[in-house]
N, C-alpha and C. Protein backbone atom coordinates (compact mmCIF):
# COMPACT_ATOMS: atom_id res chain seq x y z
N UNK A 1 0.83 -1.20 0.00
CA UNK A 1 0.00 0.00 0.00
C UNK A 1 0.87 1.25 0.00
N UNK A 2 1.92 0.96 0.86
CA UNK A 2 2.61 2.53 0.78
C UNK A 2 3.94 2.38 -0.27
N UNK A 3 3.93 1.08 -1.07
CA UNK A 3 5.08 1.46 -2.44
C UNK A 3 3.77 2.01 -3.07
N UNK A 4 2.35 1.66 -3.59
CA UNK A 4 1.17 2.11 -4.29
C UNK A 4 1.06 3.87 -4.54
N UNK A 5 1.02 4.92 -2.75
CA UNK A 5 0.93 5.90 -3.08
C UNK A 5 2.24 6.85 -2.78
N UNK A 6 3.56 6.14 -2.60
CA UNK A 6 4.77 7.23 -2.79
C UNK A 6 4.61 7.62 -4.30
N UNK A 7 4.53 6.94 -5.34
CA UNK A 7 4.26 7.33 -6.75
C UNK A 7 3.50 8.48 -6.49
N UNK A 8 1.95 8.62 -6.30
CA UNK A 8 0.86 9.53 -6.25
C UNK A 8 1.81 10.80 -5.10
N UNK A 9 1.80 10.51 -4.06
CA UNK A 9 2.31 11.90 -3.21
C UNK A 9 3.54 12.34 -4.31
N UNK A 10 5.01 11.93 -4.87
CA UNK A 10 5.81 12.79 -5.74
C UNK A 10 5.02 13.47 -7.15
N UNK A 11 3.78 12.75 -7.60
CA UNK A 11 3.11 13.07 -9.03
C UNK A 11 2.65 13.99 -7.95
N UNK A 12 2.18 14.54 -7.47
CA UNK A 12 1.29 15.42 -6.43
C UNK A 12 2.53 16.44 -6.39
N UNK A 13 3.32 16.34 -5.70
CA UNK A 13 4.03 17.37 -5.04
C UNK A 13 4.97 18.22 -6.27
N UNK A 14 5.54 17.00 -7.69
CA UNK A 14 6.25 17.91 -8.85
C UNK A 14 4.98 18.81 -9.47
N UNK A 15 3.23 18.01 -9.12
CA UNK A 15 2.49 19.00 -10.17
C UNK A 15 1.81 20.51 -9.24
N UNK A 16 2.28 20.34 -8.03
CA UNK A 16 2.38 21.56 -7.20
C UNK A 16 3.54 22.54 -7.50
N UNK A 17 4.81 22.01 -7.50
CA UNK A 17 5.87 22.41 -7.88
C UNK A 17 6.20 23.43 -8.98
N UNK A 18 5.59 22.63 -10.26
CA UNK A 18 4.99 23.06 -11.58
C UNK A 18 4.18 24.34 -11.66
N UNK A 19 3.01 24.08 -11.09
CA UNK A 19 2.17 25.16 -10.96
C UNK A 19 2.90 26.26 -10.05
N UNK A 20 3.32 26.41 -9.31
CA UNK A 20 4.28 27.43 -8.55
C UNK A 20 5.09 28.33 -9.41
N UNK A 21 5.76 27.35 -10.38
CA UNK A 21 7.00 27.62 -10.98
C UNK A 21 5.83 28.56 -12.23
N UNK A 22 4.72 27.90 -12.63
CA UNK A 22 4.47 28.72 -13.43
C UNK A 22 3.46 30.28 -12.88
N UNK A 23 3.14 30.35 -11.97
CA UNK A 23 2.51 31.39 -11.20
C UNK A 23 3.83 32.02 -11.20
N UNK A 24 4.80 32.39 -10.81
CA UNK A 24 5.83 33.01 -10.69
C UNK A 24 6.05 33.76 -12.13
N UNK A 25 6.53 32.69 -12.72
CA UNK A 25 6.35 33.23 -14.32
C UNK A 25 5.83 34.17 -14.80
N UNK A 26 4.30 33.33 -14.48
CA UNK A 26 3.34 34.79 -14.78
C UNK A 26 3.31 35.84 -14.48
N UNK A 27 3.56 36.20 -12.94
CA UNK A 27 3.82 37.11 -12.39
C UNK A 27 4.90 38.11 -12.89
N UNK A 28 6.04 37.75 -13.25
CA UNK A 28 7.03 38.22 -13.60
C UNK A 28 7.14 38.72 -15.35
N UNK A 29 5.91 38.05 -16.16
CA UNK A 29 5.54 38.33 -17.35
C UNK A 29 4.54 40.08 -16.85
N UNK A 30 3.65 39.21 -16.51
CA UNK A 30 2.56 40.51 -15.88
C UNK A 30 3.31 41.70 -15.54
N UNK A 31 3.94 41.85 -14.42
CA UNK A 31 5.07 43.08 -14.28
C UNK A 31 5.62 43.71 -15.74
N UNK A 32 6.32 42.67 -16.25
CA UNK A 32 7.40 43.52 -17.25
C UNK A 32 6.60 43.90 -18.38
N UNK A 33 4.85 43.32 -18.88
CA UNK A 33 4.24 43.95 -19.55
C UNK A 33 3.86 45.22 -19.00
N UNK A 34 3.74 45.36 -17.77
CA UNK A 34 3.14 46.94 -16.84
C UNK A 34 3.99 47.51 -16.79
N UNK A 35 5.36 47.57 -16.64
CA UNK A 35 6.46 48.38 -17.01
C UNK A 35 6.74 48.43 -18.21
N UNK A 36 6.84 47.88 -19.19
CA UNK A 36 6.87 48.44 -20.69
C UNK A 36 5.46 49.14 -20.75
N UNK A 37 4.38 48.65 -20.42
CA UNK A 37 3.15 50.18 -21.04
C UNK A 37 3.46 51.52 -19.94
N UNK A 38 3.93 50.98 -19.05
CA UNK A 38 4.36 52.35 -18.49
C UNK A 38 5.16 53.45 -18.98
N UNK A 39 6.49 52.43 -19.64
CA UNK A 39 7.49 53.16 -20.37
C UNK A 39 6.91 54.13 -21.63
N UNK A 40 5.90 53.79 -22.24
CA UNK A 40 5.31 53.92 -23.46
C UNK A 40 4.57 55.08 -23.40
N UNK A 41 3.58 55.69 -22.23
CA UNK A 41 3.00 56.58 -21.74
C UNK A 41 3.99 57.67 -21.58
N UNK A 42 4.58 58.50 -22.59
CA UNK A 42 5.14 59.45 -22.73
C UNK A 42 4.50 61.13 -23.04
N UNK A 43 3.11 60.95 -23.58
CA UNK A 43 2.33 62.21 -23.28
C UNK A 43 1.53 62.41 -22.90
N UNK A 44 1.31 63.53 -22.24
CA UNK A 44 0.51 64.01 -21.24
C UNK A 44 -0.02 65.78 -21.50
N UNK A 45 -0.94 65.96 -20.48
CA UNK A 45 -1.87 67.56 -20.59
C UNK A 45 -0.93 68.40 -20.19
N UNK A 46 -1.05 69.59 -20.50
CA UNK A 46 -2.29 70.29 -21.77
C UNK A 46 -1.39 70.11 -22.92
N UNK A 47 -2.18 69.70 -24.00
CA UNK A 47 -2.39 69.22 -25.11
C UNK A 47 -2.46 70.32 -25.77
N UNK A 48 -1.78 70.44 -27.24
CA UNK A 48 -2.19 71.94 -28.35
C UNK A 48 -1.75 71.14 -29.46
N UNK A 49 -2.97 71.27 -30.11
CA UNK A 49 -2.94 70.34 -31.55
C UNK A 49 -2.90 71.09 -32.68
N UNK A 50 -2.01 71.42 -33.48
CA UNK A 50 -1.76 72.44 -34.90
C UNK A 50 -2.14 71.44 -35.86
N UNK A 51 -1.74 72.54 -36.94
CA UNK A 51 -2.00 72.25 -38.17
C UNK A 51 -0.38 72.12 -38.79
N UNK A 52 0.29 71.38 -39.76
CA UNK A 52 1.60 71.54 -40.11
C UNK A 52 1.42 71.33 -42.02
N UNK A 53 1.20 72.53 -42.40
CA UNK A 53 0.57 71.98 -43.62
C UNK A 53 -0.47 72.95 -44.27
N UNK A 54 -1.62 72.90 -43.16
CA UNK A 54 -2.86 73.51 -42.94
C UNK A 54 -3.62 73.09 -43.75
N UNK A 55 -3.79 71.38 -44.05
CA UNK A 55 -4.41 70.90 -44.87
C UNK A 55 -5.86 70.37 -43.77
N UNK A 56 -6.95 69.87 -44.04
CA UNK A 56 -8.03 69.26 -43.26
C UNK A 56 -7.81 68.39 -42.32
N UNK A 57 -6.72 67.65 -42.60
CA UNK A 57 -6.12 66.81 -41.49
C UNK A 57 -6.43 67.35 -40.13
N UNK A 58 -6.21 67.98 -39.51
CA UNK A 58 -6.11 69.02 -38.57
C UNK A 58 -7.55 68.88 -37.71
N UNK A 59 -8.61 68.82 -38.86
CA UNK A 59 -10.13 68.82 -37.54
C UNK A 59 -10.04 67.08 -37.79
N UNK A 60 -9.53 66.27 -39.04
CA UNK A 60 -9.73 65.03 -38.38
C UNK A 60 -9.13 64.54 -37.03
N UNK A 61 -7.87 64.89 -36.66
CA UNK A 61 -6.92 64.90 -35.90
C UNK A 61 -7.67 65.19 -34.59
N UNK A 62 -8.29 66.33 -34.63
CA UNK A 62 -8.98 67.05 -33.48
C UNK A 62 -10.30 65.98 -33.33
N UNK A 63 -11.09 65.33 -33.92
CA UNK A 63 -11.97 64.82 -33.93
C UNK A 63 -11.46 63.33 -33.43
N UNK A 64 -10.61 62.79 -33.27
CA UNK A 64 -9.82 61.43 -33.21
C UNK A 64 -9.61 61.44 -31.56
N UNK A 65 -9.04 62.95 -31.35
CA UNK A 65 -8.56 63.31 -29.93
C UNK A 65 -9.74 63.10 -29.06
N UNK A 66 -10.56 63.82 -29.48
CA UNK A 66 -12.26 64.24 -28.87
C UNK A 66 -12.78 62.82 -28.95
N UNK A 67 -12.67 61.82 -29.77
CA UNK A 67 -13.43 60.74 -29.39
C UNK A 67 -12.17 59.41 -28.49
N UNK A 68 -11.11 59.98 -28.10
CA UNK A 68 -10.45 59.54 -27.59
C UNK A 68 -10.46 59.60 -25.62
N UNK A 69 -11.10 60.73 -25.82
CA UNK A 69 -11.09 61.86 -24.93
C UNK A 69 -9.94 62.37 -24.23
N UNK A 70 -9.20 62.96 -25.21
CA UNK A 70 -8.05 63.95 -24.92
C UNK A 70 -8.64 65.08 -25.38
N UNK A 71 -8.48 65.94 -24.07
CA UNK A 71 -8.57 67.71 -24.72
C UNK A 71 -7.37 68.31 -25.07
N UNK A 72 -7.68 69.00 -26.14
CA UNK A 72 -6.91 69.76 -26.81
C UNK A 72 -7.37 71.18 -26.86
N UNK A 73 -5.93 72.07 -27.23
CA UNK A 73 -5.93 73.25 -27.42
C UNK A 73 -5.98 73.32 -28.99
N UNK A 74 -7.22 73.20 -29.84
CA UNK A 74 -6.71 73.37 -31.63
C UNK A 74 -6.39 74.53 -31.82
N UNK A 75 -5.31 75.04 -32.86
CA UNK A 75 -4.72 76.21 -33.35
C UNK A 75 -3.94 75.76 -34.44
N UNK A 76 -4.38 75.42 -35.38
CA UNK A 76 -4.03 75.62 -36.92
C UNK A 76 -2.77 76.39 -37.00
N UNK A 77 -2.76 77.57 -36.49
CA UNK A 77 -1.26 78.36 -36.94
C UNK A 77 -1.08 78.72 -35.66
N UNK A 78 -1.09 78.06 -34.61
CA UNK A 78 -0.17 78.51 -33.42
C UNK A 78 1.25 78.93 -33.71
N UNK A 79 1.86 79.62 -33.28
CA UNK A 79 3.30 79.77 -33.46
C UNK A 79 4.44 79.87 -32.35
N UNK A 80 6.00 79.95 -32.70
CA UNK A 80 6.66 80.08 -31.10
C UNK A 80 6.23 81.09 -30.64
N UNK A 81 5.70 82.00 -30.72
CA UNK A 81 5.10 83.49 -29.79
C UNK A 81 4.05 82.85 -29.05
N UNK A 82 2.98 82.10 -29.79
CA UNK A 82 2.21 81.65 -28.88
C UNK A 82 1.69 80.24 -28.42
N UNK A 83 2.76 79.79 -28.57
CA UNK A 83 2.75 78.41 -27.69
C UNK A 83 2.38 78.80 -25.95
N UNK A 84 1.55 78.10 -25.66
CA UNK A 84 1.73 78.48 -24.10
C UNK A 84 2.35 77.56 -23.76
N UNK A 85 3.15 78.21 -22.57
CA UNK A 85 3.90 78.14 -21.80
C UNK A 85 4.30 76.87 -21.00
N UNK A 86 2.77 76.21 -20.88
CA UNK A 86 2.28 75.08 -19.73
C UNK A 86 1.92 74.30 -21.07
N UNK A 87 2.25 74.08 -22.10
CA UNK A 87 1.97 72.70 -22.95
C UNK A 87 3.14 71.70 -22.70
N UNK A 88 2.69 70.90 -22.44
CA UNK A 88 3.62 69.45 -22.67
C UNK A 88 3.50 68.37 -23.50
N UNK A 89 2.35 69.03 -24.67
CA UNK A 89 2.40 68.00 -25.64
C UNK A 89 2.11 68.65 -26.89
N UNK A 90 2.72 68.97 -28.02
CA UNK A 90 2.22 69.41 -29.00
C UNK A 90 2.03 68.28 -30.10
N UNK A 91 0.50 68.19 -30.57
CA UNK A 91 0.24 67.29 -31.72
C UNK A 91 0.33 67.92 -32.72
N UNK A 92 1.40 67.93 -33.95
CA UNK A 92 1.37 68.05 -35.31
C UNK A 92 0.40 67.00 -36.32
N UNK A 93 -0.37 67.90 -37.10
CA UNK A 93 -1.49 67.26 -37.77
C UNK A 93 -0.56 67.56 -39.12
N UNK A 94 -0.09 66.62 -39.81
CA UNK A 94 0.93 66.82 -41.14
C UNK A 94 0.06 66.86 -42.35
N UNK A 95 0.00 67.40 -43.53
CA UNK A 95 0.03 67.19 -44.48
C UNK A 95 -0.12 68.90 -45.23
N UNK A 96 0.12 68.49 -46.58
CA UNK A 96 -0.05 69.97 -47.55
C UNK A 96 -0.99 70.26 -47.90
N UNK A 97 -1.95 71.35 -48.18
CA UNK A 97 -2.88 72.01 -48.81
C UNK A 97 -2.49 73.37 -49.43
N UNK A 98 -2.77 73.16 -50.75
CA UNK A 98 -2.39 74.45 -51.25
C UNK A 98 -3.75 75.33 -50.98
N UNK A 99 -4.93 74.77 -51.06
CA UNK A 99 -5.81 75.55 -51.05
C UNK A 99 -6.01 75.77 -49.57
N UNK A 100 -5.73 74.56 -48.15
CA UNK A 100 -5.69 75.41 -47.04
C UNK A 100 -5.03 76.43 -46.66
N UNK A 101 -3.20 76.79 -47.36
CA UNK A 101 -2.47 77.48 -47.21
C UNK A 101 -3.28 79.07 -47.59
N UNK A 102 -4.01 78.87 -49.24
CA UNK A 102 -4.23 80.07 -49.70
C UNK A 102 -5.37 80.90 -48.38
N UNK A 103 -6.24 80.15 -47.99
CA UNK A 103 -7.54 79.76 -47.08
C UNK A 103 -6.95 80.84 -45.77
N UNK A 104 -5.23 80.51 -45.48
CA UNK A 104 -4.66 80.91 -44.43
C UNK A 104 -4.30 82.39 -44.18
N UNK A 105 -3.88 82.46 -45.43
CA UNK A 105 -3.72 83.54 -46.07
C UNK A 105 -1.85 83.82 -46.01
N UNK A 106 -1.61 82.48 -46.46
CA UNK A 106 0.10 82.05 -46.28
C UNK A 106 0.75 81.21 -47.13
N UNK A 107 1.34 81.63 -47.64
CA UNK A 107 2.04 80.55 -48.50
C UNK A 107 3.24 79.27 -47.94
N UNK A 108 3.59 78.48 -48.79
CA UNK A 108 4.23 77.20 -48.52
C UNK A 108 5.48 77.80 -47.54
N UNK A 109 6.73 78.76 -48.25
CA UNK A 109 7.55 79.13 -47.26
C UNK A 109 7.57 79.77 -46.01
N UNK A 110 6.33 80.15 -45.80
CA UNK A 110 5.97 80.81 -44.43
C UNK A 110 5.14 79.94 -43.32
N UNK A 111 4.15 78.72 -43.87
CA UNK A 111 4.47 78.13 -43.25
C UNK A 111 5.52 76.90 -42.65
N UNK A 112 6.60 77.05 -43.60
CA UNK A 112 7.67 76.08 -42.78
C UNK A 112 8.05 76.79 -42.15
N UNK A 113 8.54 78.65 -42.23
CA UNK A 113 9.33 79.37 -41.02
C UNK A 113 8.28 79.10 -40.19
N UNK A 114 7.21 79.25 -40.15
CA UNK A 114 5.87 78.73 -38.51
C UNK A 114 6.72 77.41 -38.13
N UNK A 115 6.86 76.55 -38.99
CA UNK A 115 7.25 75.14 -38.29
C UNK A 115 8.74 75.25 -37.73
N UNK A 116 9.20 75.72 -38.49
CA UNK A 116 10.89 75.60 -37.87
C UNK A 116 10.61 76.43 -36.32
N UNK A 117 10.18 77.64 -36.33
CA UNK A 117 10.13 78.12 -35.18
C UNK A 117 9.81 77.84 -33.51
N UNK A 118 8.17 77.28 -34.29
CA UNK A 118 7.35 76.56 -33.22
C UNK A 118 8.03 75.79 -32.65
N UNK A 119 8.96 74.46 -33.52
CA UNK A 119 9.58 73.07 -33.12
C UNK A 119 10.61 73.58 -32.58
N UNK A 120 11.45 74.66 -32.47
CA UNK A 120 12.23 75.12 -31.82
C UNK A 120 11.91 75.48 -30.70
N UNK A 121 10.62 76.61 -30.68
CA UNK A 121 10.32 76.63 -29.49
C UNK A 121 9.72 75.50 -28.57
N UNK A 122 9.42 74.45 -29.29
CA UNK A 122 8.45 73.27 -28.17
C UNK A 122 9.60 72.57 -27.81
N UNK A 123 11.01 72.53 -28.12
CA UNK A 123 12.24 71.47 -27.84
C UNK A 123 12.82 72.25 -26.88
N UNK A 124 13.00 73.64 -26.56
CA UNK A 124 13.42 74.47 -25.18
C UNK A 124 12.12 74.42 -24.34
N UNK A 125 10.94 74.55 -24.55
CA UNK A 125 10.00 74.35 -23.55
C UNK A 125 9.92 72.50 -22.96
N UNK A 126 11.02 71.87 -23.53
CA UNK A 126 10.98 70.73 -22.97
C UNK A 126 9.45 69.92 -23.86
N UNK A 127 8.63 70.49 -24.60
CA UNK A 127 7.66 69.77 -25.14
C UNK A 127 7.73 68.24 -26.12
N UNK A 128 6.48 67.48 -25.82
CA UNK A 128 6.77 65.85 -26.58
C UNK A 128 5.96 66.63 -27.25
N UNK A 129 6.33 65.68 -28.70
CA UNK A 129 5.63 65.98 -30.02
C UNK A 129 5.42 64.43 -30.54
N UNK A 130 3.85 64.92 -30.79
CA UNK A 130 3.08 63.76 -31.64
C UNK A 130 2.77 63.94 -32.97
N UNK A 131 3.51 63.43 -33.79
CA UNK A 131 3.33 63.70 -34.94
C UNK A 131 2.30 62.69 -35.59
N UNK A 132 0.85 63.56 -36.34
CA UNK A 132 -0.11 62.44 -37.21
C UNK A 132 -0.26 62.36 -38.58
N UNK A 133 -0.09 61.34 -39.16
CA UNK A 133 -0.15 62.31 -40.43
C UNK A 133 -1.29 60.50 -41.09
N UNK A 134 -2.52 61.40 -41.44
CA UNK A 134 -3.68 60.48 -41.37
C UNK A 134 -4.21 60.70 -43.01
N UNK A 135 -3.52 61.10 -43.51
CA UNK A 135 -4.61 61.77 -45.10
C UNK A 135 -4.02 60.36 -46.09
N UNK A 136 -2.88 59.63 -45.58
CA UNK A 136 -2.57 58.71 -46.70
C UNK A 136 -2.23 59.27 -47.85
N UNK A 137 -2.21 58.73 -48.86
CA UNK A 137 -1.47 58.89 -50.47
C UNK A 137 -1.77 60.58 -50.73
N UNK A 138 -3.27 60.49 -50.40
CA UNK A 138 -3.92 62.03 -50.87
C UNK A 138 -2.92 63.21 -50.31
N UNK A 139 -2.20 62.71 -49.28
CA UNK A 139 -1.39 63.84 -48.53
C UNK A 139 0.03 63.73 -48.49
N UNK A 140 0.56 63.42 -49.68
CA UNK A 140 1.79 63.14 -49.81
C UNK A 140 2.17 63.74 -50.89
N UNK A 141 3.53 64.17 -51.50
CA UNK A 141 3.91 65.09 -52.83
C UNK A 141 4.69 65.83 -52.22
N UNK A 142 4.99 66.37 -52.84
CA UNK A 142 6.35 67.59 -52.66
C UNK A 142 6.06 68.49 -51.97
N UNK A 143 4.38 69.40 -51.91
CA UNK A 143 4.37 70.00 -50.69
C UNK A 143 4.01 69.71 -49.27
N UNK A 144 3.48 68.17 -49.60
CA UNK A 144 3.10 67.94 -47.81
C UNK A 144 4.78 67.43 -47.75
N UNK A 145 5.57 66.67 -48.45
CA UNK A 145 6.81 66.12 -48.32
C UNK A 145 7.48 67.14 -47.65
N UNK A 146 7.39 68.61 -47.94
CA UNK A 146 8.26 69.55 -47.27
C UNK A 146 7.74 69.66 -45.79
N UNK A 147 6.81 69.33 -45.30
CA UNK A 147 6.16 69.79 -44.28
C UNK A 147 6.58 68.31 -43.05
N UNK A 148 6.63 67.04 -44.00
CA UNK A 148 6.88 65.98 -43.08
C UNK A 148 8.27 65.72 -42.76
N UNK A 149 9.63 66.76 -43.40
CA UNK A 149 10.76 66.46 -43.22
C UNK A 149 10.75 66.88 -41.65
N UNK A 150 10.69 68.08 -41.63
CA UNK A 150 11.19 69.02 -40.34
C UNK A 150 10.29 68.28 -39.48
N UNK A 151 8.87 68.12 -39.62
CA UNK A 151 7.93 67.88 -38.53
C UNK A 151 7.94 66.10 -37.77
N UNK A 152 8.35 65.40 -38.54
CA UNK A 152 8.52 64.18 -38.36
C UNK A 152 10.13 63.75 -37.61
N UNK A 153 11.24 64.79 -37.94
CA UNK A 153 12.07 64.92 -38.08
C UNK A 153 12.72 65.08 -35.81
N UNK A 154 11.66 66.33 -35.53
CA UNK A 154 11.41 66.82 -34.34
C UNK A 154 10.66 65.55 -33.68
N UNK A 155 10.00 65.15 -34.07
CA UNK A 155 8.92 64.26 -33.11
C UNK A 155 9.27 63.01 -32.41
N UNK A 156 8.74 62.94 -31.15
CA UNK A 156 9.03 61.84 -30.36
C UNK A 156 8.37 60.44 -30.91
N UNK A 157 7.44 60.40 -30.98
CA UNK A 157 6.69 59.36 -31.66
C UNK A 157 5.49 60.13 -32.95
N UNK A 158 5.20 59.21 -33.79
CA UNK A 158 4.32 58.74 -34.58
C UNK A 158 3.24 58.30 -35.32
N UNK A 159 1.88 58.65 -35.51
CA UNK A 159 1.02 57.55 -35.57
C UNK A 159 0.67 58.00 -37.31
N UNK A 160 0.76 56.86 -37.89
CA UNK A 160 0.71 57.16 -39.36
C UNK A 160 -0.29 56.11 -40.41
N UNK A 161 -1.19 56.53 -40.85
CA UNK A 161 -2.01 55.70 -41.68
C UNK A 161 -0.99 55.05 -42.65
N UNK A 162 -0.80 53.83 -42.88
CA UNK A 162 0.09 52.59 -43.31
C UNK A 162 0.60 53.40 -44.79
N UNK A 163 -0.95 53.43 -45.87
CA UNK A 163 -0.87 53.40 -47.51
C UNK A 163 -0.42 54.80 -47.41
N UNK A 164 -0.21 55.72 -46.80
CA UNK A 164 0.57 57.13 -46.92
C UNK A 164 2.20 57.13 -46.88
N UNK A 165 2.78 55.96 -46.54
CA UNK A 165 3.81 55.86 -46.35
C UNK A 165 4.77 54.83 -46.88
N UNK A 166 4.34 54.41 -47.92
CA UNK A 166 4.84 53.12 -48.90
C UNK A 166 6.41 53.65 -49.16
N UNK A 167 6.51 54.60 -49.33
CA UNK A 167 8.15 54.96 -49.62
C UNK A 167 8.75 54.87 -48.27
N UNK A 168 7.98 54.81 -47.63
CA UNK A 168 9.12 54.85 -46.14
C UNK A 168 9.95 55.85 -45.66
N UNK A 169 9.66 57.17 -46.15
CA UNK A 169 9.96 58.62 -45.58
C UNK A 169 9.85 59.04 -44.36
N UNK A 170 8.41 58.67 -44.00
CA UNK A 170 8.39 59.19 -42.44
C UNK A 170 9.05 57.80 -41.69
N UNK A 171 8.96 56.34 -41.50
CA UNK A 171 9.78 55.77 -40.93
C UNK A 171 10.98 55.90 -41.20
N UNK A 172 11.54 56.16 -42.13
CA UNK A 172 13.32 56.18 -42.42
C UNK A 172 13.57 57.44 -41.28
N UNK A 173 12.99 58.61 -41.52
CA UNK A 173 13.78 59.86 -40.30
C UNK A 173 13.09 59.59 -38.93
N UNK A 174 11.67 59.18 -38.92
CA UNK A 174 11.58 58.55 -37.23
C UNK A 174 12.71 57.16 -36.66
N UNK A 175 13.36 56.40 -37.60
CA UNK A 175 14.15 55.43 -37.50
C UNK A 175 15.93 55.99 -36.88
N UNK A 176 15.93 57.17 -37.85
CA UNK A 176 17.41 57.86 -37.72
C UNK A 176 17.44 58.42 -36.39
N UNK A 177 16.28 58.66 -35.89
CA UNK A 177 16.20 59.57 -34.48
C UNK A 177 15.73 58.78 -33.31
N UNK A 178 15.61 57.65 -33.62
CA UNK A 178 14.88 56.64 -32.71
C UNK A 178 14.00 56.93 -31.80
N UNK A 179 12.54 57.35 -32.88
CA UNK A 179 11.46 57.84 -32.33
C UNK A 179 10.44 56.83 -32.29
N UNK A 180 9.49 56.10 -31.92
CA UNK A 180 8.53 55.35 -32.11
C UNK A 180 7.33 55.61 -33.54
N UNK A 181 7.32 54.93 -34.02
CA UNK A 181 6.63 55.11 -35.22
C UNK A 181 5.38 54.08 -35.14
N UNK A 182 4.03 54.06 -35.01
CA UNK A 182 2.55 53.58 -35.23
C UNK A 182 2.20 53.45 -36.35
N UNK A 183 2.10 52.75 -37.28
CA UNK A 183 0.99 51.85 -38.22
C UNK A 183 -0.06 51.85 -37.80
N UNK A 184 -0.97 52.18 -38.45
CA UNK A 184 -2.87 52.20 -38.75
C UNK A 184 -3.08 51.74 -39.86
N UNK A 185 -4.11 51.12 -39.64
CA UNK A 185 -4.51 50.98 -41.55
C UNK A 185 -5.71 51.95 -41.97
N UNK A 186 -5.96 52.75 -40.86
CA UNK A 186 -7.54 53.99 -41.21
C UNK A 186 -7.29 54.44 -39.51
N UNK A 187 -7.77 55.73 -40.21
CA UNK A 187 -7.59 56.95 -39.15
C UNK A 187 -8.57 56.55 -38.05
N UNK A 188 -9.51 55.88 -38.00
CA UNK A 188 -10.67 55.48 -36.84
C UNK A 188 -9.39 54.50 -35.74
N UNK A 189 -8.12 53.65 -36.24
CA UNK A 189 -7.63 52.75 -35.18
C UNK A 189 -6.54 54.31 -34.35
N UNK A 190 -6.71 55.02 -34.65
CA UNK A 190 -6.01 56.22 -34.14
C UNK A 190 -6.41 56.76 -32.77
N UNK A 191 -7.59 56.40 -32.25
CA UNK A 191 -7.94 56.43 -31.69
C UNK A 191 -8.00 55.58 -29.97
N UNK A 192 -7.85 54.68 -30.34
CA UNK A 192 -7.11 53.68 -29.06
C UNK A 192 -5.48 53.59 -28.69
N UNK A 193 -4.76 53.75 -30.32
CA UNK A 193 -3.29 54.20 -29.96
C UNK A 193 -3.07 55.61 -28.67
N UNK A 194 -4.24 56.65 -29.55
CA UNK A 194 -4.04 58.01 -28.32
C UNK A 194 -3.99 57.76 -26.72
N UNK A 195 -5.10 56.87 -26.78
CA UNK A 195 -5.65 56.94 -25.70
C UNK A 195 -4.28 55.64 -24.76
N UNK A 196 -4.06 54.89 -25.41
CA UNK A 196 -2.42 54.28 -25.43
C UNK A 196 -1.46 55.02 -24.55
N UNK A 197 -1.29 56.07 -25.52
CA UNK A 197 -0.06 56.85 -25.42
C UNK A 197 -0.39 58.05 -24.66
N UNK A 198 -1.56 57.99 -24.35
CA UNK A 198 -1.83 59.34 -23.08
C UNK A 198 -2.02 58.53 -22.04
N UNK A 199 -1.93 57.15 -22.15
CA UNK A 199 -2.37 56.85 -20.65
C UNK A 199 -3.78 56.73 -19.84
């Protein structure tokens, strides 16, 4: 009887053993996933969401935030004069419009001096920059291209509709600067990334 259950008490005690060994595991998985999303939560309020471009992008952007529920400060042509002071996150909404530019009452070279400036001023105010650039193919060419060098260029992370980026422009300079770069396949998954990356 007792050669019968020494078998059963060691099958007993390695499948206690087992289970221990894997509770631990888990535990130690669980953690280092909560410290990497921790790590990842890099922006935070108050929020000021531009325009870089001054193409429509800009109220989609704002509309993505709002159903995210991040408030934002929108300002299309904010500039370094009036950045306030207390932002710690500026969202760049990327792409070109010639007809938003005309709309602005500004042309292509004036708004890159807005961009060079601003990004100057948000990198001494210590500001993270979210760069979006959601218009896909439609928002790509030589004048949104001028607008995504500098602006993509500055930015901490990324979130980019996939088919806008087949040449690999905005990942190649978020890559050189080792910024985080987001894949979407439609501006609606933009929306849970935010809310992601705000925490």
């Amino acid at each position: 009887m007792k050669r019968t259950m020494l078998p059963l008490i060691l099958a007993a005690s390695l499948m206690l053993t087992a289970s221990a060994f894997a509770a631990e595991a888990a535990a130690t998985t669980d953690a280092a996933a909560t410290e990497e999303a921790a790590e990842k939560v890099a922006f935070e309020a108050p929020v000021v969401l531009t325009s870089i471009g001054q193409s429509a992008d800009v109220d989609i952007a704002n509309t993505l935030c709002t159903r995210a529920g991040i408030e934002v400060l929108k300002d299309a042509k904010v500039s370094a004069d009036t950045l306030p002071a207390d932002c710690k996150t500026l969202i760049l909404a990327v792409g070109g419009s010639s007809k938003g530019l005309g709309a602005a009452g500004i042309d292509a070279d004036q708004e890159l001096a807005r961009t060079e400036a601003l990004l100057k001023k948000a990198e001494e105010q210590g500001v993270k920059i979210l760069a979006m650039h959601t218009g896909g193919t439609a928002r790509r060419g030589t004048l949104s291209d001028s607008f995504i060098v500098p602006a993509f260029g500055a930015a901490d992370a990324a979130i980019v509709v996939s088919e806008g980026d087949e040449d690999h422009l905005m990942k190649d300079i978020l890559d050189e600067n080792g910024a985080e770069l987001i894949y979407v396949k439609k501006a609606a998954e933009c929306i849970a990334i935010l809310q992601d990356l705000f925490g």
